[in-house]
C-alpha atoms as a PDB file:
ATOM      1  CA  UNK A   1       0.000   0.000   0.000  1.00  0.00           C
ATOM      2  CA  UNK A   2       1.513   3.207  -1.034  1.00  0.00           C
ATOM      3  CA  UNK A   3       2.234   6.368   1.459  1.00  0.00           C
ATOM      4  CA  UNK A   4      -0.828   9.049   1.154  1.00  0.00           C
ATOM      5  CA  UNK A   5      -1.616  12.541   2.518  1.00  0.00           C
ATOM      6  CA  UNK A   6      -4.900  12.185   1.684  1.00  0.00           C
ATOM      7  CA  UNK A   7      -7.454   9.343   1.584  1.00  0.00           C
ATOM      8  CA  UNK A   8     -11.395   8.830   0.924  1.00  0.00           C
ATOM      9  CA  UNK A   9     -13.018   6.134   2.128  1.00  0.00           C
ATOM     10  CA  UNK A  10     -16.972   4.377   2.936  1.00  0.00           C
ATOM     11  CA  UNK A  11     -18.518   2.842   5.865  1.00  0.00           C
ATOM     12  CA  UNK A  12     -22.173   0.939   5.303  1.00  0.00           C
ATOM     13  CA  UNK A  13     -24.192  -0.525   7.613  1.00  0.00           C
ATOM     14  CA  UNK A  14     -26.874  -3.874   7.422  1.00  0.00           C
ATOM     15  CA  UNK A  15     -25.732  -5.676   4.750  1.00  0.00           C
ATOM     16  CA  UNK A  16     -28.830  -5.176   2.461  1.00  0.00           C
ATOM     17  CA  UNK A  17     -29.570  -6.439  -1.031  1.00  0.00           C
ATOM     18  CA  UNK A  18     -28.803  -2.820  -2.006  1.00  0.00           C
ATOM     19  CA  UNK A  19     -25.213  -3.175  -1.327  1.00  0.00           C
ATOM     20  CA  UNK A  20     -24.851  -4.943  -4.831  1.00  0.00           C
ATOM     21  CA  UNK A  21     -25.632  -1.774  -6.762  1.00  0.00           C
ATOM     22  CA  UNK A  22     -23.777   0.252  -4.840  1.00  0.00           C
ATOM     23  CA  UNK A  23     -20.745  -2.135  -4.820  1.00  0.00           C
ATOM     24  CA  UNK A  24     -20.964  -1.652  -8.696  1.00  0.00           C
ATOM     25  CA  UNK A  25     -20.951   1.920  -8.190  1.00  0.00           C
ATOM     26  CA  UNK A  26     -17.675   2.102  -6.437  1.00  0.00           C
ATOM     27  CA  UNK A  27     -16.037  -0.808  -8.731  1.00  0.00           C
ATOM     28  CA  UNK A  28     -16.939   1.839 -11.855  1.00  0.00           C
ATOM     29  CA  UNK A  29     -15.149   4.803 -10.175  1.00  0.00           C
ATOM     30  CA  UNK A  30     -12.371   2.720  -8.485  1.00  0.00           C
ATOM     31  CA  UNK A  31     -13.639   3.503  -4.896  1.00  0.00           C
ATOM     32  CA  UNK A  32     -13.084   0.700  -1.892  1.00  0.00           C
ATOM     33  CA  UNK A  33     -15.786   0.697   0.631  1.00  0.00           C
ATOM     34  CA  UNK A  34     -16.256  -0.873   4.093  1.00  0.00           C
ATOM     35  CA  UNK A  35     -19.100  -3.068   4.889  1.00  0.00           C
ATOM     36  CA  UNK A  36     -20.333  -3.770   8.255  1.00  0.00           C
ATOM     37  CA  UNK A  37     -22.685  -6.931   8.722  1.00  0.00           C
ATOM     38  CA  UNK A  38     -25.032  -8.469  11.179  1.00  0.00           C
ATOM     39  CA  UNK A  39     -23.757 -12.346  10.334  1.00  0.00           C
ATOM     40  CA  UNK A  40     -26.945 -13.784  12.412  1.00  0.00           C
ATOM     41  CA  UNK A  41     -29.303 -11.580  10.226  1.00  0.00           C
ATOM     42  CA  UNK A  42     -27.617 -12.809   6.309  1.00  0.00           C
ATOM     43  CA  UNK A  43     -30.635 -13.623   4.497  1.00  0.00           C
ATOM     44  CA  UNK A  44     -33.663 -12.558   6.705  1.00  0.00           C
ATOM     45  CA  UNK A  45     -36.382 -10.443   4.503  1.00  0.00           C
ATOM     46  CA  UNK A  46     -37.624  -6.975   5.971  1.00  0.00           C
ATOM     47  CA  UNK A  47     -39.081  -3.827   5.353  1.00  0.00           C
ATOM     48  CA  UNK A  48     -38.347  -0.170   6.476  1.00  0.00           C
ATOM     49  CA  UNK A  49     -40.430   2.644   6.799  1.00  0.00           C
ATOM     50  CA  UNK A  50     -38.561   6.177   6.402  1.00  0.00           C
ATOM     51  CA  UNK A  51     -40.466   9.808   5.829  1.00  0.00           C
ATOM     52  CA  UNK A  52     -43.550   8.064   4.913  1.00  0.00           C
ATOM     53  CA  UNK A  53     -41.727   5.876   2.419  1.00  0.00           C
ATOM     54  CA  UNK A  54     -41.648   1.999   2.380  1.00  0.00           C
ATOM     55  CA  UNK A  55     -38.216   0.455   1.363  1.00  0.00           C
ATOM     56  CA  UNK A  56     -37.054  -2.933   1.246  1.00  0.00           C
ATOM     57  CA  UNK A  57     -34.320  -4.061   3.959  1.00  0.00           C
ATOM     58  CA  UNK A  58     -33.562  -7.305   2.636  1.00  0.00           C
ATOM     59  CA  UNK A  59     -30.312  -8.979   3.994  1.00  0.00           C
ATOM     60  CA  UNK A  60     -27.838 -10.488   1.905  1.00  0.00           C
ATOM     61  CA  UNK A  61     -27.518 -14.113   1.726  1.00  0.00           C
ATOM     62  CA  UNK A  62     -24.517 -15.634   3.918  1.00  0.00           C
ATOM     63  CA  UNK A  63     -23.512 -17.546   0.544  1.00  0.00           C
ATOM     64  CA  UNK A  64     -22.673 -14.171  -1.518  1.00  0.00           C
ATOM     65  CA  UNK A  65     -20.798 -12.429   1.002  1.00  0.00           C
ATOM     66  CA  UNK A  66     -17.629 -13.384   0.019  1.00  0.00           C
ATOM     67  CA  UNK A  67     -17.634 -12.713  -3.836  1.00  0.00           C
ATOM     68  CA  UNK A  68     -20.018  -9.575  -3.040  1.00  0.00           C
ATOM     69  CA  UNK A  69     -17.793  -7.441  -1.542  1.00  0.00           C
ATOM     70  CA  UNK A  70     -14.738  -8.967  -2.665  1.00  0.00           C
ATOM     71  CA  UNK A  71     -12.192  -6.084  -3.235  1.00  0.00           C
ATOM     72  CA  UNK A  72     -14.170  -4.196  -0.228  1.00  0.00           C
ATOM     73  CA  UNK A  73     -13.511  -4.552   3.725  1.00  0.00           C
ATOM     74  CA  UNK A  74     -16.362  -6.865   5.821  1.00  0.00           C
ATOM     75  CA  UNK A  75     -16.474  -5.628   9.165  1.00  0.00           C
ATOM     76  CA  UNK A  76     -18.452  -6.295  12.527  1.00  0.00           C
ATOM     77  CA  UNK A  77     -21.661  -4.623  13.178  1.00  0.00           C
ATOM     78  CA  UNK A  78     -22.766  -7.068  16.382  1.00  0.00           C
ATOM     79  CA  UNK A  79     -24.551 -10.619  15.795  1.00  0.00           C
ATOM     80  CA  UNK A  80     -28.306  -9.062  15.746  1.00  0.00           C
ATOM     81  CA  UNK A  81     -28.073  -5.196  15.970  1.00  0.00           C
ATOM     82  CA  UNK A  82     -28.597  -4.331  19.740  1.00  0.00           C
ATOM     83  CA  UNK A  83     -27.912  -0.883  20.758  1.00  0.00           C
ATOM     84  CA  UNK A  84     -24.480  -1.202  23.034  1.00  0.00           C
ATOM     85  CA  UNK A  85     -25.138   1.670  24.863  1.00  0.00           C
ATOM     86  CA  UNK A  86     -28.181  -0.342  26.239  1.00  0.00           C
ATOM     87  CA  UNK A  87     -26.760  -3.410  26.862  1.00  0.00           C
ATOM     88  CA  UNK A  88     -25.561  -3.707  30.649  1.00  0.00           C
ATOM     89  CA  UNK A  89     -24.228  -7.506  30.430  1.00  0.00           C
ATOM     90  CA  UNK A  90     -20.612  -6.631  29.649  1.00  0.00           C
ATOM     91  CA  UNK A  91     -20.756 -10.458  28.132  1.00  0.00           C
ATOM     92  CA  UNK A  92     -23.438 -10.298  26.198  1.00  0.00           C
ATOM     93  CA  UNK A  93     -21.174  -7.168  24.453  1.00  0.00           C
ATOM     94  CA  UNK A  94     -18.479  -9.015  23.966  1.00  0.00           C
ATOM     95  CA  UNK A  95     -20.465 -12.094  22.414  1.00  0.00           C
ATOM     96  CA  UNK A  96     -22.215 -10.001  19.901  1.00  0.00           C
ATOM     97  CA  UNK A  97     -18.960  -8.023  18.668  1.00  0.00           C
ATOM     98  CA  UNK A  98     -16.437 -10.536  19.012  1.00  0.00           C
ATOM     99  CA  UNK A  99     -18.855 -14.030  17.696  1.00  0.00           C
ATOM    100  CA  UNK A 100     -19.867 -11.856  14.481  1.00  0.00           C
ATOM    101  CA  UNK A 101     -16.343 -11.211  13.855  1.00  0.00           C
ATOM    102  CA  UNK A 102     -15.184 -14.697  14.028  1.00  0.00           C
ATOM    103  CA  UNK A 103     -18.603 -15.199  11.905  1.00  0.00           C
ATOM    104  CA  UNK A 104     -17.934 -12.701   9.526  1.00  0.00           C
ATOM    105  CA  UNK A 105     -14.011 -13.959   9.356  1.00  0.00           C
ATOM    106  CA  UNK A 106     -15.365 -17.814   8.258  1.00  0.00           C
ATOM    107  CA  UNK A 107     -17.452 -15.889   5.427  1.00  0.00           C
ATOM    108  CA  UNK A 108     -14.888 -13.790   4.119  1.00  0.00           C
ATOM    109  CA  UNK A 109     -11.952 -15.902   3.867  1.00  0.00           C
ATOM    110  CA  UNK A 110      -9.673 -13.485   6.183  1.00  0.00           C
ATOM    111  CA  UNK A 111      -9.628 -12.047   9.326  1.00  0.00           C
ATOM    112  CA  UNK A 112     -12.354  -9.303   9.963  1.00  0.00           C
ATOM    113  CA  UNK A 113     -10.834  -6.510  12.317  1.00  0.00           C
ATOM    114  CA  UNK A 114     -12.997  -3.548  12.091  1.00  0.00           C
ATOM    115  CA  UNK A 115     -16.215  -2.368  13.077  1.00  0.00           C
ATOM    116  CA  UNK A 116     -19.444  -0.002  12.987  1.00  0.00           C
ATOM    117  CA  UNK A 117     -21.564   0.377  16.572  1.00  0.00           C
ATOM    118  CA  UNK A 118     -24.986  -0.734  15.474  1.00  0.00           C
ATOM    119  CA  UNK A 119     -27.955   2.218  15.686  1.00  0.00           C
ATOM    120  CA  UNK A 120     -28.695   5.796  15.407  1.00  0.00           C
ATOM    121  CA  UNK A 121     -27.820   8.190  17.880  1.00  0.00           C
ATOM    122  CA  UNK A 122     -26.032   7.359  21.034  1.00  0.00           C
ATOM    123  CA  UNK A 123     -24.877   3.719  20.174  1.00  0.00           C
ATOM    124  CA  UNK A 124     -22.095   3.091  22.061  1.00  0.00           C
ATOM    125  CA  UNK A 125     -20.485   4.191  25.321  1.00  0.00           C
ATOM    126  CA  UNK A 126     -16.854   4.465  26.676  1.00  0.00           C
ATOM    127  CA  UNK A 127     -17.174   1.290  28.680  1.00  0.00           C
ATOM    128  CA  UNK A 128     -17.958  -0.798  25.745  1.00  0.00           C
ATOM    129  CA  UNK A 129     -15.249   0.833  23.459  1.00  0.00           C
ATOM    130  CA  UNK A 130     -12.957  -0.495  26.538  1.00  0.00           C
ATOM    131  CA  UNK A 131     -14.621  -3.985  25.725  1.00  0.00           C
ATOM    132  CA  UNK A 132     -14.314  -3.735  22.446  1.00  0.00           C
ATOM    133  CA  UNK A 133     -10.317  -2.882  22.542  1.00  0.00           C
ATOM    134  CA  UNK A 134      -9.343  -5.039  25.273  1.00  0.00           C
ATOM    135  CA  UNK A 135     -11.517  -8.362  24.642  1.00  0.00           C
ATOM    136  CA  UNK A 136     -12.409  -8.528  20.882  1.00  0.00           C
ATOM    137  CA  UNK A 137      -9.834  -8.740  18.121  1.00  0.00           C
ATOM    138  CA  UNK A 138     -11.528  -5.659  16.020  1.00  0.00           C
ATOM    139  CA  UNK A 139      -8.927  -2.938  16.001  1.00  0.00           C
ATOM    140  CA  UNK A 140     -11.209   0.022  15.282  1.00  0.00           C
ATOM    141  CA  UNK A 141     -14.855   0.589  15.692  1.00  0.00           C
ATOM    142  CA  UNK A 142     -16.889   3.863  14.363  1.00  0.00           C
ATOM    143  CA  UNK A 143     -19.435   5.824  15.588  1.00  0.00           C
ATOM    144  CA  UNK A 144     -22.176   7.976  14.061  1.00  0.00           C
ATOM    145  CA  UNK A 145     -20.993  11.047  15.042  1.00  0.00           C
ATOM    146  CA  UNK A 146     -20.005  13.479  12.536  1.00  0.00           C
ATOM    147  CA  UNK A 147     -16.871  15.793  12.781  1.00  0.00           C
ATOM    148  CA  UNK A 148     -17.147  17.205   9.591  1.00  0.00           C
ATOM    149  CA  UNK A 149     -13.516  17.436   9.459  1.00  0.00           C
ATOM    150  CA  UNK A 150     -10.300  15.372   8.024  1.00  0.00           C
ATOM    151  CA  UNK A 151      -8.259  14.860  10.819  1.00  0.00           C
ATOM    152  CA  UNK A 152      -6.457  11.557  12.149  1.00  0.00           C
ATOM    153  CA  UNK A 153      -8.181  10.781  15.618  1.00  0.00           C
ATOM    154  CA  UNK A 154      -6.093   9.303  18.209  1.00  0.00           C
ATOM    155  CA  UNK A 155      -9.019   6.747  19.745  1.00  0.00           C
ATOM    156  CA  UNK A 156     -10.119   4.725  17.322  1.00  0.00           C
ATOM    157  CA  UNK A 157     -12.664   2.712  19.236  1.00  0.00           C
ATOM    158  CA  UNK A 158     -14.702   5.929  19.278  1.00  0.00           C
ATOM    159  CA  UNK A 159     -13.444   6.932  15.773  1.00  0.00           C
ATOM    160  CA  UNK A 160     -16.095  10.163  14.028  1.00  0.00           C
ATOM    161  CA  UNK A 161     -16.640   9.993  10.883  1.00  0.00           C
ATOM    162  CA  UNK A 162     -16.946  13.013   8.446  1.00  0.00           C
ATOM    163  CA  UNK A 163     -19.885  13.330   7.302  1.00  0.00           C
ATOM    164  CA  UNK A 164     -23.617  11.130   7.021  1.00  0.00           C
ATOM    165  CA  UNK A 165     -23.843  10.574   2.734  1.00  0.00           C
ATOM    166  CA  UNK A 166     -28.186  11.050   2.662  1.00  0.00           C
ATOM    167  CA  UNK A 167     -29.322  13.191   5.432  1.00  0.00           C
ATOM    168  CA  UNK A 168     -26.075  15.413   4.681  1.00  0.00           C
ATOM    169  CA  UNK A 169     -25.867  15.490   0.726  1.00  0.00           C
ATOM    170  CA  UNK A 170     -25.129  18.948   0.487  1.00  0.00           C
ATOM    171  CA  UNK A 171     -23.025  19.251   3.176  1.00  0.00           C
ATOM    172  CA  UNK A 172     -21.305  15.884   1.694  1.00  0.00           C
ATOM    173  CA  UNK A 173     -20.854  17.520  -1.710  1.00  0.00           C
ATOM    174  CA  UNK A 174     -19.445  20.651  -0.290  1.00  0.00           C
ATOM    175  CA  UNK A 175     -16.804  19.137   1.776  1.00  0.00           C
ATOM    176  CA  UNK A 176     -16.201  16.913  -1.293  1.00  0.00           C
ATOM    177  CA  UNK A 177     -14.948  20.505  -2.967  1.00  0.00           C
ATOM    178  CA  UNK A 178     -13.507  21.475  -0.023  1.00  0.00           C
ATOM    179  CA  UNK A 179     -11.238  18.348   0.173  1.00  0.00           C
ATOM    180  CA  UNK A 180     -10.166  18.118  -3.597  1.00  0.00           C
ATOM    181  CA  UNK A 181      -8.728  21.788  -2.820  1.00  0.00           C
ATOM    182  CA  UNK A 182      -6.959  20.564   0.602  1.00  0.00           C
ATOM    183  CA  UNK A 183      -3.180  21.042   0.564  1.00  0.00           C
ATOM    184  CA  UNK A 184      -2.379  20.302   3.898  1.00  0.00           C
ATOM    185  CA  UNK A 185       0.586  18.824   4.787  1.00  0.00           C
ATOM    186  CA  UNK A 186      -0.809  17.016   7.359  1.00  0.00           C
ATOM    187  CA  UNK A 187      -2.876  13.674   6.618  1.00  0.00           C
ATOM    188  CA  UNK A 188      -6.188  14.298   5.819  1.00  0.00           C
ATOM    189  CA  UNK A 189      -9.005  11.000   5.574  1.00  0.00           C
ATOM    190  CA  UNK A 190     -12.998  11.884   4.368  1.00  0.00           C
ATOM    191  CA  UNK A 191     -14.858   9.452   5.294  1.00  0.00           C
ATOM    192  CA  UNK A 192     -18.199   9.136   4.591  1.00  0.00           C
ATOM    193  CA  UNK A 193     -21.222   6.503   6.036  1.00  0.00           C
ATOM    194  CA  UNK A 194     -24.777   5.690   5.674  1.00  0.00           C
ATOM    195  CA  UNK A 195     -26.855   2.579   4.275  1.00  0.00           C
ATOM    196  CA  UNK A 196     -27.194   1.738   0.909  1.00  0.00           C
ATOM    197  CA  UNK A 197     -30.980   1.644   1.237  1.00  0.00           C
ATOM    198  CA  UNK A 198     -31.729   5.297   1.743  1.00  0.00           C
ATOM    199  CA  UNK A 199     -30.621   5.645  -1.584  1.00  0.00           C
ATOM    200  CA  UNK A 200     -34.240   4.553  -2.978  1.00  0.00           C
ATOM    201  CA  UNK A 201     -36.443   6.779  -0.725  1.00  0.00           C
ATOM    202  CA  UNK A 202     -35.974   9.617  -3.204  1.00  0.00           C
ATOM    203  CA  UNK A 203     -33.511   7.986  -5.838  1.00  0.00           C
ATOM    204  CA  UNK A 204     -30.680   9.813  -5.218  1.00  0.00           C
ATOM    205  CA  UNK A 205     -28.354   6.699  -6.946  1.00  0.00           C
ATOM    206  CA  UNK A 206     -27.524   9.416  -9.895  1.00  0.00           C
ATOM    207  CA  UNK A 207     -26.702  11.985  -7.423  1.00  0.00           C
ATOM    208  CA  UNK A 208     -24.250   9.993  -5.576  1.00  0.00           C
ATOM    209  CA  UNK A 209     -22.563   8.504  -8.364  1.00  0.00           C
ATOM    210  CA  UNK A 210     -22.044  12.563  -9.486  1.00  0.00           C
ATOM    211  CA  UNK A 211     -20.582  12.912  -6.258  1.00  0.00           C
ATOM    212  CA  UNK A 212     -18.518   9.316  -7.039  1.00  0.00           C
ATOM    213  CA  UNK A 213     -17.418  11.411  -9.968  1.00  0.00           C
ATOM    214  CA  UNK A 214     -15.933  13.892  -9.131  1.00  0.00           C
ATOM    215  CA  UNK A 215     -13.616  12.407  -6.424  1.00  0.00           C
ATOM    216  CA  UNK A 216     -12.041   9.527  -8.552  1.00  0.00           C
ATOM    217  CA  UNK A 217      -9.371   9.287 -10.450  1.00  0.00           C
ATOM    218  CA  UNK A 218      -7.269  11.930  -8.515  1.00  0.00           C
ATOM    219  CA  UNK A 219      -3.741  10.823  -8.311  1.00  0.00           C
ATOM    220  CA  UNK A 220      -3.174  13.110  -4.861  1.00  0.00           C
ATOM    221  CA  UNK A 221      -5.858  10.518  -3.349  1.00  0.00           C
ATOM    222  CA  UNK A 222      -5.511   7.050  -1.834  1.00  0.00           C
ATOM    223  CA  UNK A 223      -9.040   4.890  -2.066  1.00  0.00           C
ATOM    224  CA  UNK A 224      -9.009   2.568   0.852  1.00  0.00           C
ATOM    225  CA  UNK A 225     -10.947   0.693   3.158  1.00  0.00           C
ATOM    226  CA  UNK A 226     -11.399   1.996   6.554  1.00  0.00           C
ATOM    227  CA  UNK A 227      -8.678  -0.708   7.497  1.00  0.00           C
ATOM    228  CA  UNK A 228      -6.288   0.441   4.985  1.00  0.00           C
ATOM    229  CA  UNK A 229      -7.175   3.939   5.598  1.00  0.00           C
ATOM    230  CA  UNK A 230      -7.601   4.097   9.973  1.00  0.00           C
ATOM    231  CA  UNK A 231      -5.034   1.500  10.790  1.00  0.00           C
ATOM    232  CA  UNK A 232      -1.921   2.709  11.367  1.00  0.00           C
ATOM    233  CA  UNK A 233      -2.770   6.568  10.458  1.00  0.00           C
ATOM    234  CA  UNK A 234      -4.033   7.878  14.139  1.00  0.00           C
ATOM    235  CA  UNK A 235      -2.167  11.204  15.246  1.00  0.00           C
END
């Protein structure tokens, strides 16, 4: 892997039957994505309801995992998608990070060693990052808070990411500008998370592959997973 001052790289969640399109999306444009899975949820059928529109949530099937997102980065996202910050059994913690790794590992064909915290809002506390480090063999995990910025972070067990891709296009797109134009010396990562599902509840697919667009093919830009882009890289 070569030496970089600045990288871009993607972080989604679930593991949904949307994940195939978007996987061809970032092939295309020479992107490399991160995909965190729920291995005791592959195949189950579902349904989500988001500002008043009904989209499918169908998990992938255990059996495409591998060729799926080969080229990508699997990563943990707990067994069945409990909030952490909920969970008071510090076993029960453990179990669902570190049994979907070794699940996730078995699929893949390698080791899996990073991670998303499962949920919206506050999903994960200090105590279980602690857990997570010290008892799981997952060497980063991220959050869903939004920095907004480029910087390194020294703790990645809490690690922010920049910026939320559907809820934040805009403010996605303008940092996208904003980081094509970055000199800085300094190492600089934009990193960028959502599902692939909220794509379809207005069919913004065209708008993100614009946005796919115009940050490939720079030669002043790594494209990494968020292994090959956190690991190694904190301050």
């Amino acid at each position: 892997m070569r030496d970089w001052k600045k990288a871009i790289t993607f972080s989604y969640d679930d593991g949904v039957t949307q994940d195939r399109r978007l996987v061809e999306l970032f092939n295309k444009y020479g992107m490399k994505a991160t995909f965190n899975l729920n291995s005791e949820l592959l195949g189950k059928d579902g349904w989500l309801l988001r500002e008043g529109i009904r989209v499918s949530h169908i998990k992938v099937e255990p059996s495409e995992v591998r060729d799926l997102y080969a080229g990508h980065e699997i990563a943990v996202h707990t067994l069945t998608h409990p909030n952490l910050a909920e969970l008071t059994d510090e076993e029960e913690i453990v179990r669902q990070v570190e049994q979907d790794r070794q699940n996730l590992s078995a699929l893949a064909g390698y080791e899996v060693t990073g991670m998303a915290y499962p949920g919206g809002g506050v999903n994960f506390t200090p105590r279980a990052a602690e857990l997570i480090a010290g008892r799981t063999g997952v060497k980063y995990a991220r959050t869903t808070v939004c920095n907004y910025g480029f910087e390194p972070q020294d703790n990645l067990y809490q690690f922010q990411p920049t910026v939320y891709h559907i809820m934040e296009m805009d403010k996605m797109l303008e940092l996208g500008k904003k980081f094509l134009e970055n000199a800085s010396d300094r190492k600089q990562i934009f990193y960028i998370w959502g599902h692939s599902y909220e794509f379809d509840y207005h069919d913004t697919w065209k708008a993100f592959e614009g946005f796919l667009e115009m940050m490939a093919g720079r030669e002043d830009i790594f494209y990494g997973t968020n292994a090959e882009v956190l690991c190694g890289c904190a301050r």
